[in-house]
Protein backbone atom coordinates (compact mmCIF):
# COMPACT_ATOMS: atom_id res chain seq x y z
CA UNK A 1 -43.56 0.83 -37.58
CA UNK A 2 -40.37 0.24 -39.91
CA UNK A 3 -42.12 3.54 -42.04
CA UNK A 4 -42.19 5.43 -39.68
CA UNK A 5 -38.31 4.34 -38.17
CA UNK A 6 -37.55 4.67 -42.29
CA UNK A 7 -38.36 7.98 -42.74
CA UNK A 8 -37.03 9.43 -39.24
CA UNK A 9 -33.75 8.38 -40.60
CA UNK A 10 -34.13 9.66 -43.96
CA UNK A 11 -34.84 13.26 -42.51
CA UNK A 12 -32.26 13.14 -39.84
CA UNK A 13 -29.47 12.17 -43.05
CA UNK A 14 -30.82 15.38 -44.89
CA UNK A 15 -30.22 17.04 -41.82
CA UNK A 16 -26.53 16.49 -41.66
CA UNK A 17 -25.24 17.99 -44.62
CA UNK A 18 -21.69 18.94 -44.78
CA UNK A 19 -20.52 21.90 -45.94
CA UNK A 20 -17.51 22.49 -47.94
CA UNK A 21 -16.45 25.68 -45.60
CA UNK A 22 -16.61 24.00 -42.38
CA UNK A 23 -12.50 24.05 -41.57
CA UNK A 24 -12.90 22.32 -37.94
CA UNK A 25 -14.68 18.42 -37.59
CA UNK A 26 -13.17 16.45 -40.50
CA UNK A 27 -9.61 15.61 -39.30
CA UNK A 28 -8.83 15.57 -35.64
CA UNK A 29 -5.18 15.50 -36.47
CA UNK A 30 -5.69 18.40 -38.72
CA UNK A 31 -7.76 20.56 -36.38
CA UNK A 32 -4.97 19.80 -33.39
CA UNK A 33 -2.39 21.17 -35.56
CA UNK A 34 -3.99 24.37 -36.63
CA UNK A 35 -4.72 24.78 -32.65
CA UNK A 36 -1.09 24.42 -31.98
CA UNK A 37 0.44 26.55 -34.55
CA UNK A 38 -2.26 29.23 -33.59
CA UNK A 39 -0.97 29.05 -29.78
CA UNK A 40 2.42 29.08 -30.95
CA UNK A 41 2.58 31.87 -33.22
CA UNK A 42 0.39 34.07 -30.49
CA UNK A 43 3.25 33.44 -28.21
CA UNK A 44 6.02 34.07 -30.20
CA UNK A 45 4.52 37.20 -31.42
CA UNK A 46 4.09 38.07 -27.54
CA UNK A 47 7.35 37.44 -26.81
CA UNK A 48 8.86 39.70 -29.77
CA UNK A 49 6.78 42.31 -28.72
CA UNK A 50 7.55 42.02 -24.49
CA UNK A 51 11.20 41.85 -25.77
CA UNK A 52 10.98 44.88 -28.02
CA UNK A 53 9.25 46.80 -25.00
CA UNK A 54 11.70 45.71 -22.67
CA UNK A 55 14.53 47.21 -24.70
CA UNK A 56 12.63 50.26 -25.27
CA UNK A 57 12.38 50.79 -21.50
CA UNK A 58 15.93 49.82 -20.59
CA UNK A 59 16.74 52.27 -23.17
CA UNK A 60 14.98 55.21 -21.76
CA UNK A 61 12.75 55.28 -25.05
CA UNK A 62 9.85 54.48 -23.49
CA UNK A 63 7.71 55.52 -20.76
CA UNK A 64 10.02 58.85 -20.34
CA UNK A 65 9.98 60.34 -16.74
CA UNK A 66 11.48 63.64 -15.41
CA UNK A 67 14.78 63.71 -13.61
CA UNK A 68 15.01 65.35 -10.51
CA UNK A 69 17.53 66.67 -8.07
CA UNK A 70 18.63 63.59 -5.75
CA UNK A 71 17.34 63.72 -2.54
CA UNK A 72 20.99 63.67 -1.21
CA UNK A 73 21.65 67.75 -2.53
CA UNK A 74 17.91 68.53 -1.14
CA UNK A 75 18.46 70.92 2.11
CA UNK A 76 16.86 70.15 5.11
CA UNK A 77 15.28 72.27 6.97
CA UNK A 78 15.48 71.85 10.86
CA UNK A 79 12.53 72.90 12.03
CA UNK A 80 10.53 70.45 9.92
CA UNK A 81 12.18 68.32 11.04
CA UNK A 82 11.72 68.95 14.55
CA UNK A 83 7.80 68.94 13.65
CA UNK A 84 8.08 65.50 12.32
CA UNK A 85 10.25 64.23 15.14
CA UNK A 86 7.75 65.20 17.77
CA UNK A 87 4.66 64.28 16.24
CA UNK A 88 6.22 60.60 15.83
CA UNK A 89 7.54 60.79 19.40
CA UNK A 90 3.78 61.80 20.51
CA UNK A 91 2.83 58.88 18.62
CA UNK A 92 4.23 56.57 20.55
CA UNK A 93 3.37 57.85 23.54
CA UNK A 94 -0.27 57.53 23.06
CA UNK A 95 0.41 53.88 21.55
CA UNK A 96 2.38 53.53 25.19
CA UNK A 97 -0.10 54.67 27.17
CA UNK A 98 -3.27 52.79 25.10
CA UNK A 99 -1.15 49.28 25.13
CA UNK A 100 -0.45 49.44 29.12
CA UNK A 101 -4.62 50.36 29.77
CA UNK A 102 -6.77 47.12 29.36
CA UNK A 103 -9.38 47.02 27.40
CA UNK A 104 -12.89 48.52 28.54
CA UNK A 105 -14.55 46.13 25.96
CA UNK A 106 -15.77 42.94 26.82
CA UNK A 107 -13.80 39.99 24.17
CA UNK A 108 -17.13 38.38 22.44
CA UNK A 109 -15.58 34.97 22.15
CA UNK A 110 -14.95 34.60 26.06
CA UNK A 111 -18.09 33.45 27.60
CA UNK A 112 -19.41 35.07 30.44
CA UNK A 113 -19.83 33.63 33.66
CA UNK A 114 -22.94 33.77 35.24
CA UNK A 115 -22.85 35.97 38.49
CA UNK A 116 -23.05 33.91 41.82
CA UNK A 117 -25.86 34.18 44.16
């Protein structure tokens, strides 16, 4: 029985070489740091970049869009207007109208009563 245990152990050691180009494993310390300065350096570069954008779009450099007329000097033509008026103004009516008719749908979460005999 100590054979067999013997060479079980003696296989699973072969097993477990290390190699030489393994950077993570050895040195928790080690491993943490290269984590951190990783995470760090990814953000910083992020921010440079977000910061560079930024100024390129307060700037006008970037992301360039086509100035119109203000909407003040547009002229306004009345009977558009007058269109868009009364089609709002029929709106409500019909809203009027629908909210004072009840409903001709029975509400599934009331329960019905059973008819009297």
């Amino acid at each position: 029985m100590s054979l067999h245990f013997g060479l079980m152990r003696d296989l699973l050691k072969r097993r477990r070489v290390e190699h030489d180009g393994v950077p993570f494993g050895r040195d928790p310390r080690a491993d943490w740091r290269r984590v951190l300065l990783f995470f760090l350096s990814l953000t910083l570069l992020l921010s440079a970049v977000g910061a560079i954008v930024y100024r390129g779009v307060n700037r006008g450099e970037l992301f360039l869009v086509e100035k119109r007329e203000p909407v003040s000097l547009g002229v306004l033509k009345r009977q558009e207007l007058e269109e868009t008026v009364a089609f709002f103004e029929e709106k409500r009516a019909r809203f009027e109208a629908l909210r004072r008719t009840p409903l001709k749908t029975a509400d599934p979460y009331i329960p019905k009563t059973p008819p009297k005999k």
